[in-house]
Protein backbone atom coordinates (compact mmCIF):
# COMPACT_ATOMS: atom_id res chain seq x y z
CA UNK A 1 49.91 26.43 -5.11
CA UNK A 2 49.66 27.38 -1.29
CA UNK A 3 46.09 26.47 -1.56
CA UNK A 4 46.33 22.99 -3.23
CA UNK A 5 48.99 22.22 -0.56
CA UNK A 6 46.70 22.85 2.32
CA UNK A 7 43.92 21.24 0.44
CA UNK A 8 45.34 18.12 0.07
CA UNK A 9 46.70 18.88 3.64
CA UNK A 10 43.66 18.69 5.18
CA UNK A 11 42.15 15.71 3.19
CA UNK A 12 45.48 13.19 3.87
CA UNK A 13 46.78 15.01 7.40
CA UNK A 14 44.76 12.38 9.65
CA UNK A 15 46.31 9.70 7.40
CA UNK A 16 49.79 10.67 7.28
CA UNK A 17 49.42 11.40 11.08
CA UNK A 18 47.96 7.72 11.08
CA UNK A 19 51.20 6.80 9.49
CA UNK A 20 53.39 8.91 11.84
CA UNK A 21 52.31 7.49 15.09
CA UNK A 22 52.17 3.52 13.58
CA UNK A 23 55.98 3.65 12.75
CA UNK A 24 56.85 5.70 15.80
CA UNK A 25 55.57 2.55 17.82
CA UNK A 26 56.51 0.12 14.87
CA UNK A 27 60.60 1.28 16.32
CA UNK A 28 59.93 2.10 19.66
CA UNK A 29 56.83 -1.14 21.01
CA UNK A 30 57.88 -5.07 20.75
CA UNK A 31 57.32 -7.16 18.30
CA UNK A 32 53.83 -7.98 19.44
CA UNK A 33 52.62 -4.31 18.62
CA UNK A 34 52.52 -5.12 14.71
CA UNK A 35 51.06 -8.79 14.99
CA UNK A 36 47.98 -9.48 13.66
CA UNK A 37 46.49 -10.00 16.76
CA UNK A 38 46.96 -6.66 17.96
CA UNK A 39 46.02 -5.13 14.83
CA UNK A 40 42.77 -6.18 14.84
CA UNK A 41 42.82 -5.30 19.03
CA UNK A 42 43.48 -1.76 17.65
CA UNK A 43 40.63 -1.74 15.28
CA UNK A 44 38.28 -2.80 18.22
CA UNK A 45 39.23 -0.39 20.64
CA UNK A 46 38.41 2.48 18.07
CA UNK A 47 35.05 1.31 17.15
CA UNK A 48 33.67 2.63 20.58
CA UNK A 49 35.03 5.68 20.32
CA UNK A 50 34.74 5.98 16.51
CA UNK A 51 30.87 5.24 16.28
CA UNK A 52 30.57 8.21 19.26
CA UNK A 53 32.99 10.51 17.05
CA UNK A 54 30.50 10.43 13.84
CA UNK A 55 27.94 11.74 15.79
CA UNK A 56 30.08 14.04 17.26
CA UNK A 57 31.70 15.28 13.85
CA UNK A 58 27.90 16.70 13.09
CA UNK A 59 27.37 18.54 16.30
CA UNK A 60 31.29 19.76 15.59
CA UNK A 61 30.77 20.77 11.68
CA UNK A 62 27.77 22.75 12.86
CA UNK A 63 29.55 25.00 15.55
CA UNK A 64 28.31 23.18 18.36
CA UNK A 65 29.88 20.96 21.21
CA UNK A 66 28.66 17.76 23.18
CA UNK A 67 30.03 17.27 26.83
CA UNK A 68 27.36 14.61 27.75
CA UNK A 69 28.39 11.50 25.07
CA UNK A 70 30.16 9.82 28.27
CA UNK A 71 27.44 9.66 30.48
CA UNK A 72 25.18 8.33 27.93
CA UNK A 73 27.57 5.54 27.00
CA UNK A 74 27.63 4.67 30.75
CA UNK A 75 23.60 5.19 30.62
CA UNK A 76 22.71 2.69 27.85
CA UNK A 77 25.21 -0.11 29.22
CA UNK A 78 22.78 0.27 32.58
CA UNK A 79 19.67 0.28 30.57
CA UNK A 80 20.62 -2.49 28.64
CA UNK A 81 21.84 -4.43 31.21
CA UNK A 82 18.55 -4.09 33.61
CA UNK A 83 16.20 -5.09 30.62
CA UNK A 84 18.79 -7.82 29.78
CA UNK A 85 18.77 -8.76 33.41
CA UNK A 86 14.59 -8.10 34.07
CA UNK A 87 13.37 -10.27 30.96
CA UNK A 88 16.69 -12.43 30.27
CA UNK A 89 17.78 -15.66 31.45
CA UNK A 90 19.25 -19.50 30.44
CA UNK A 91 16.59 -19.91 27.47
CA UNK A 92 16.02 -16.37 26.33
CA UNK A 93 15.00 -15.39 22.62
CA UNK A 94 17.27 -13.88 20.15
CA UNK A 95 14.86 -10.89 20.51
CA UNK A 96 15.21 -10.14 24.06
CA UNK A 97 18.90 -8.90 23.91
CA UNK A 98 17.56 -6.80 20.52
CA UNK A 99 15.04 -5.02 22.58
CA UNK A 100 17.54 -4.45 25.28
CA UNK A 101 20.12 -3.10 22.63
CA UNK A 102 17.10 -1.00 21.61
CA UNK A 103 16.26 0.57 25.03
CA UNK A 104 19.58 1.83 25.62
CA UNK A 105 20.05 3.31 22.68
CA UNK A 106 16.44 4.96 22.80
CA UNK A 107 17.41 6.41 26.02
CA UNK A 108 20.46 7.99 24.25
CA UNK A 109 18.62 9.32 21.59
CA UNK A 110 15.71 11.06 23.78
CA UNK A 111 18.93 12.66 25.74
CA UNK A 112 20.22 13.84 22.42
CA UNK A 113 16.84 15.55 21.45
CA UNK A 114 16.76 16.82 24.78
CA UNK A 115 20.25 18.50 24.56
CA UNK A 116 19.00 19.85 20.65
CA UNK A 117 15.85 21.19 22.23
CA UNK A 118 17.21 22.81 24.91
CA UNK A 119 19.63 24.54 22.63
CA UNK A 120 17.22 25.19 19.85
CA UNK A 121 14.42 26.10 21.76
CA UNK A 122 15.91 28.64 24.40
CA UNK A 123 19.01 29.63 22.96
CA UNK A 124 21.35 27.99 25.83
CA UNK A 125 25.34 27.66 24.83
CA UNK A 126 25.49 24.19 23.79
CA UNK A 127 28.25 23.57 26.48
CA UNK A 128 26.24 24.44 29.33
CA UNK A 129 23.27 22.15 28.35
CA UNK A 130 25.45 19.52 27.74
CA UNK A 131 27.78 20.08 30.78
CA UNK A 132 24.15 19.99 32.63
CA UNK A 133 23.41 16.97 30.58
CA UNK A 134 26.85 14.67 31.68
CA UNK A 135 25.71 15.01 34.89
CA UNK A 136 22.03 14.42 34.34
CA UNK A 137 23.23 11.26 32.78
CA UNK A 138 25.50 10.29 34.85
CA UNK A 139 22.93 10.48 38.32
CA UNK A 140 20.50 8.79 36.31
CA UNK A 141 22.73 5.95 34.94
CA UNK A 142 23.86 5.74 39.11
CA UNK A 143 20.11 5.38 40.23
CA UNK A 144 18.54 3.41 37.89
CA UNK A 145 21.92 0.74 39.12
CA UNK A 146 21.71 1.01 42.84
CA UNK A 147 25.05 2.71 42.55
CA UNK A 148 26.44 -0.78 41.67
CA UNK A 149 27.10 -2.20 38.18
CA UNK A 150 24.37 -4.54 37.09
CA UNK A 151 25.42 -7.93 35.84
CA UNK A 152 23.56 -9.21 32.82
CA UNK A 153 22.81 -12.94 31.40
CA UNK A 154 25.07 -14.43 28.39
CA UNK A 155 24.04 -13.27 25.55
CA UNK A 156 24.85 -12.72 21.58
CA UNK A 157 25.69 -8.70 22.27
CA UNK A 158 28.57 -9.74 23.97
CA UNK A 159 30.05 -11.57 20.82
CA UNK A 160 30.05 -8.26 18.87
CA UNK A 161 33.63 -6.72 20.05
CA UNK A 162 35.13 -10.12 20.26
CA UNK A 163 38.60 -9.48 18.37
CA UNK A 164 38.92 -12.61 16.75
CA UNK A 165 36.91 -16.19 15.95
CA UNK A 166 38.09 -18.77 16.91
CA UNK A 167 38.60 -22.05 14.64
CA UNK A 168 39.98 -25.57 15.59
CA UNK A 169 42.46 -26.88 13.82
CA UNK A 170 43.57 -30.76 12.48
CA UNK A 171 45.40 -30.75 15.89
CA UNK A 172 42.18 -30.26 18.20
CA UNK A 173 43.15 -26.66 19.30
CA UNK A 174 41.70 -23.36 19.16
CA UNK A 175 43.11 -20.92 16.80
CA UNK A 176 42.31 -17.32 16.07
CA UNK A 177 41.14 -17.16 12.41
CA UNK A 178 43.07 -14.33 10.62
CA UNK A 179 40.38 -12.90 8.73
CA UNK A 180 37.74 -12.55 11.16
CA UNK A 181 37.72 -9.15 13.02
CA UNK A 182 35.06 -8.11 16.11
CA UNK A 183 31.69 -7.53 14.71
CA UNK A 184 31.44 -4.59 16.13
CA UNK A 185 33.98 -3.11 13.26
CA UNK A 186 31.67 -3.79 10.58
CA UNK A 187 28.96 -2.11 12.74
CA UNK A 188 31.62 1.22 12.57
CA UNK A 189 31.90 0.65 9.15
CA UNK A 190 28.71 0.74 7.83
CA UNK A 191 27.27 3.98 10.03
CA UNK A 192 30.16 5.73 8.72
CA UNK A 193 29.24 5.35 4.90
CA UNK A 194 25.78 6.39 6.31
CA UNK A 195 26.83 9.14 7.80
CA UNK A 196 29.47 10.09 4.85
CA UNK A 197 26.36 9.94 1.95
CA UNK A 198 24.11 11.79 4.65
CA UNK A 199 26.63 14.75 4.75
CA UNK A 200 28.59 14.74 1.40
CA UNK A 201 25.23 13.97 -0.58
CA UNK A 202 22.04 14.79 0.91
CA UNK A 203 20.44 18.60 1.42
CA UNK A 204 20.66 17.90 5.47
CA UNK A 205 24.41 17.64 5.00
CA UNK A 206 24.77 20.73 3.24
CA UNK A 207 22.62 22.36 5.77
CA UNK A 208 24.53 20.96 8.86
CA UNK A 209 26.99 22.61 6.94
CA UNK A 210 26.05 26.00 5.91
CA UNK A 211 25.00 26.20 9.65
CA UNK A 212 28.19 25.95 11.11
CA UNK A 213 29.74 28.02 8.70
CA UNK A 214 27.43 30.60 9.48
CA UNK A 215 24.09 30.63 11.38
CA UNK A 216 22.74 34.00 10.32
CA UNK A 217 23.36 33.34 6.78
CA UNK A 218 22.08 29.70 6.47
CA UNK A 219 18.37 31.53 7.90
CA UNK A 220 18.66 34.13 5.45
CA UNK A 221 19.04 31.33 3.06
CA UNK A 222 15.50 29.62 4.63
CA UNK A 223 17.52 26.90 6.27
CA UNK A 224 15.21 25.93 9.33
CA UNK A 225 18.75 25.92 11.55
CA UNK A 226 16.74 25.42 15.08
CA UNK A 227 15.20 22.32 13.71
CA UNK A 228 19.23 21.10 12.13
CA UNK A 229 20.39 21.54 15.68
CA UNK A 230 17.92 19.51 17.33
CA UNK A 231 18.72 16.88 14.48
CA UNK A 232 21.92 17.03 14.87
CA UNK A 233 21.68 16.58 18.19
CA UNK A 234 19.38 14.01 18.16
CA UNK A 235 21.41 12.25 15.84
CA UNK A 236 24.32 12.15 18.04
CA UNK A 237 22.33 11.25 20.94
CA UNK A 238 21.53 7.99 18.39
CA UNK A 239 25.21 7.56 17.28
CA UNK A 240 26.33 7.63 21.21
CA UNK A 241 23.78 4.99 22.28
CA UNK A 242 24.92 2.46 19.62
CA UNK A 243 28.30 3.24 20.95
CA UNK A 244 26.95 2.48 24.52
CA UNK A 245 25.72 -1.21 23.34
CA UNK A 246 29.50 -1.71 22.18
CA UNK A 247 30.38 -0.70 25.58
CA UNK A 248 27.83 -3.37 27.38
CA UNK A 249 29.27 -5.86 24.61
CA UNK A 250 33.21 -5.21 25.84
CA UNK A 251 32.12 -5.52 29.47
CA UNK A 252 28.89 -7.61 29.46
CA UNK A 253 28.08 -5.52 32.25
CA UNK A 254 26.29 -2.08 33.00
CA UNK A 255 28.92 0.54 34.42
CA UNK A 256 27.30 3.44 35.84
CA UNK A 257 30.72 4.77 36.57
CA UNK A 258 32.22 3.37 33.42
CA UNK A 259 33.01 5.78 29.95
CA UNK A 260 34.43 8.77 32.14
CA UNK A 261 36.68 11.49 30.11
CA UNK A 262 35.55 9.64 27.27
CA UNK A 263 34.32 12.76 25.75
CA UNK A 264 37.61 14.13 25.64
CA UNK A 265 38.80 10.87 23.64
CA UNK A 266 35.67 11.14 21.21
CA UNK A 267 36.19 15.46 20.51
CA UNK A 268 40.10 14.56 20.22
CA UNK A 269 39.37 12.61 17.52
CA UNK A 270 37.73 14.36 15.65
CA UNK A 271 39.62 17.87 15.96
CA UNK A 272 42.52 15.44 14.75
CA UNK A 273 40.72 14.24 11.69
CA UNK A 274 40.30 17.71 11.09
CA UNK A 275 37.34 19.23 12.78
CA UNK A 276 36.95 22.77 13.58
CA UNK A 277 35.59 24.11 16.33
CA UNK A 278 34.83 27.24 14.53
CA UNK A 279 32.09 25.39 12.97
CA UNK A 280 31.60 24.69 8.87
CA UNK A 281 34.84 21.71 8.55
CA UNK A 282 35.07 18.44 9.33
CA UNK A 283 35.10 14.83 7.85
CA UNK A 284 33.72 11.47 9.53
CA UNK A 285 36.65 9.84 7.69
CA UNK A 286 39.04 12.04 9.71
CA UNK A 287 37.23 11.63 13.14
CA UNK A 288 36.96 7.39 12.52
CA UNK A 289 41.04 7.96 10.95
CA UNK A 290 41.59 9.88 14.56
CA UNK A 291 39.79 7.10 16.03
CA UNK A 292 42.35 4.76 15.61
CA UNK A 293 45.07 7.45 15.83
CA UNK A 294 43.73 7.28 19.86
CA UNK A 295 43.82 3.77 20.01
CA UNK A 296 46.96 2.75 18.59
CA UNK A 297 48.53 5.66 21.23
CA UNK A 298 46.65 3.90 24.33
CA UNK A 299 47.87 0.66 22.88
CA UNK A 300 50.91 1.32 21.58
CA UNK A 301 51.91 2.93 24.86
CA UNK A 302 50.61 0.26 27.37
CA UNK A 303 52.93 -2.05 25.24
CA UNK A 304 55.95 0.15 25.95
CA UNK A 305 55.25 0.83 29.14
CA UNK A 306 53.98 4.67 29.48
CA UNK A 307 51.47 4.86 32.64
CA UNK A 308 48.23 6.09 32.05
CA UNK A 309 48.27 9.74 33.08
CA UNK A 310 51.35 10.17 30.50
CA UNK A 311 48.98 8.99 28.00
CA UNK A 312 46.30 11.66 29.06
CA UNK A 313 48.84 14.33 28.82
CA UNK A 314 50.27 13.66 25.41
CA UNK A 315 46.36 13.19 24.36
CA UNK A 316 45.62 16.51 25.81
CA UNK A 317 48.70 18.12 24.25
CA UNK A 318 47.80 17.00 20.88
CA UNK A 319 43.99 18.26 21.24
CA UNK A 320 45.55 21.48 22.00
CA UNK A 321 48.05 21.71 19.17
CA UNK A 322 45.39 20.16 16.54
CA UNK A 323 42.87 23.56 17.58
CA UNK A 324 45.81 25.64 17.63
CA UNK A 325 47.08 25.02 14.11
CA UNK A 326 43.04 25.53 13.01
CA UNK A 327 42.99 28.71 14.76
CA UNK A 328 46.07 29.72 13.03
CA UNK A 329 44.86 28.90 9.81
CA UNK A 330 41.58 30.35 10.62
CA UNK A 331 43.20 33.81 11.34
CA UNK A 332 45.57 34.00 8.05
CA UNK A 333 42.27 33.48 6.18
């Protein structure tokens, strides 16, 4: 019986903590928390930090850690931006802000394999290389903008995190159309039913998995786990850069500062929706359902009222008690 209850537990905890936290504000934030309007604000401020958290959930469920996933974001907005801004302009083609799209998250990616390699190849705790790697990142994203942010041309990226279309109505004004929703939450959508087949279904998911449940048994079982790791890395790396082009979209800029701490956002995510840092557990359901558990707090409290660095500190607090209660149950098994 004790074992069905924490099954079922750890499959509905992110969404009855999704529930907790929506009727806390639901009493507590005006009316204009639960419109419609705001809903679908909520949904768009989770898709950045919801596409990052998928790739994170692999580099998580196989006992390993990325520091660097803010600096990339803040990376591939640069990149994108200085191709946007390079071969852009009044008349561009439809391709041009493609290719820039494509260039940032490239850049991502190669850090990812860099971070795997690294890893992989010499054995380095994956939180130094990727400590080493958020600052890499960060220098480069600095240089390559002067230092500066680099403005970019109008273009069709910046229409995927706009909350709502708009419509005109009989009247001759604009009105937000209630079943239109940023873009960019489709985009969120549709990686993480990728990402859910890739781990529930395929032989690489059961791998990433055997890994972090234990690395000296998964190579006993002829599980190639140096080459996983720099997948999963890689991966990640991928994941992170499309999250950087959502980014660019929200600020149709690149912010070489921009995306800082947002590692702590993306990991706190997914420890809520039930990661373990032991390696082995973890769901991209949970990490996209603690997602929006991090959103609706940020929004929820800038509605009430609650500065900023009283939002850090309950998010920290919560980070801590989410590892502390997997530690716990870690030890009783």
């Amino acid at each position: 019986m004790k074992k069905q209850i924490a099954k079922a537990l750890n499959l509905f905890g992110p969404f009855l903590g999704l529930a907790f936290v929506y009727i806390v504000f639901l009493a507590k934030a005006p009316d204009a928390f639960h419109s419609l309007y705001n809903t679908k604000t909520i949904l768009q401020q989770a898709v950045l930090i919801g596409i990052a958290a998928l790739g994170m959930t692999m580099v998580i469920i196989s006992a390993g850690i990325d520091l660097s996933v803010g600096s990339l974001v803040a990376l591939g907005t640069v990149v994108t931006a200085l191709v946007l801004r390079r071969f852009g302009g009044e008349d561009m083609s439809w391709w041009v802000p493609l290719a820039a799209a494509g260039a940032g998250v490239l850049v991502c990616t190669f850090c990812g394999f860099l971070n795997g390699a690294m890893i992989a190849g010499f054995g380095i705790v994956p939180f130094i290389v990727t400590l080493g790697m958020m600052q890499i990142a960060r220098g480069a994203a600095k240089g390559f903008a002067g230092q500066t942010t680099v403005n970019a041309p109008d273009n069709w990226l910046q229409r995927l995190m706009v909350v709502e279309r708009q419509v005109q109505g009989p009247d001759g004004r604009w009105y937000g159309a209630w079943y239109s929703v940023a873009p960019g939450i489709w985009v969120m959508l549709a990686l993480l039913c990728i990402t859910y087949v890739v781990l529930r279904y395929t032989r690489f998911g059961r791998h990433v998995y055997a890994v972090g449940s234990s690395e000296a048994t998964a190579r006993l079982c002829g599980i190639r786990v140096r080459m996983h790791r720099v997948w999963v890395y890689t991966i990640c790396g991928f994941l992170t850069g499309i999250a950087s082009v959502m980014q660019f979209s929200s600020l149709n800029l690149g912010d070489p500062t921009g995306a800082i701490a947002f590692e702590l956002d993306v990991i706190a995510s997914v420890v809520i929706g039930g990661g373990s840092f032991n390696g082995g557990e973890g769901s991209v359901i949970g990490s996209v359902v603690g997602a929006i558990i991090i959103a609706i707090l940020r929004n929820g409290c800038n509605l009430v009222g609650v500065d900023n660095y009283v939002q850090n500190i309950v998010i920290g607090a919560i980070i801590i008690i989410a590892v502390g209660l997997d530690q716990l149950k870690h030890v009783k098994k």
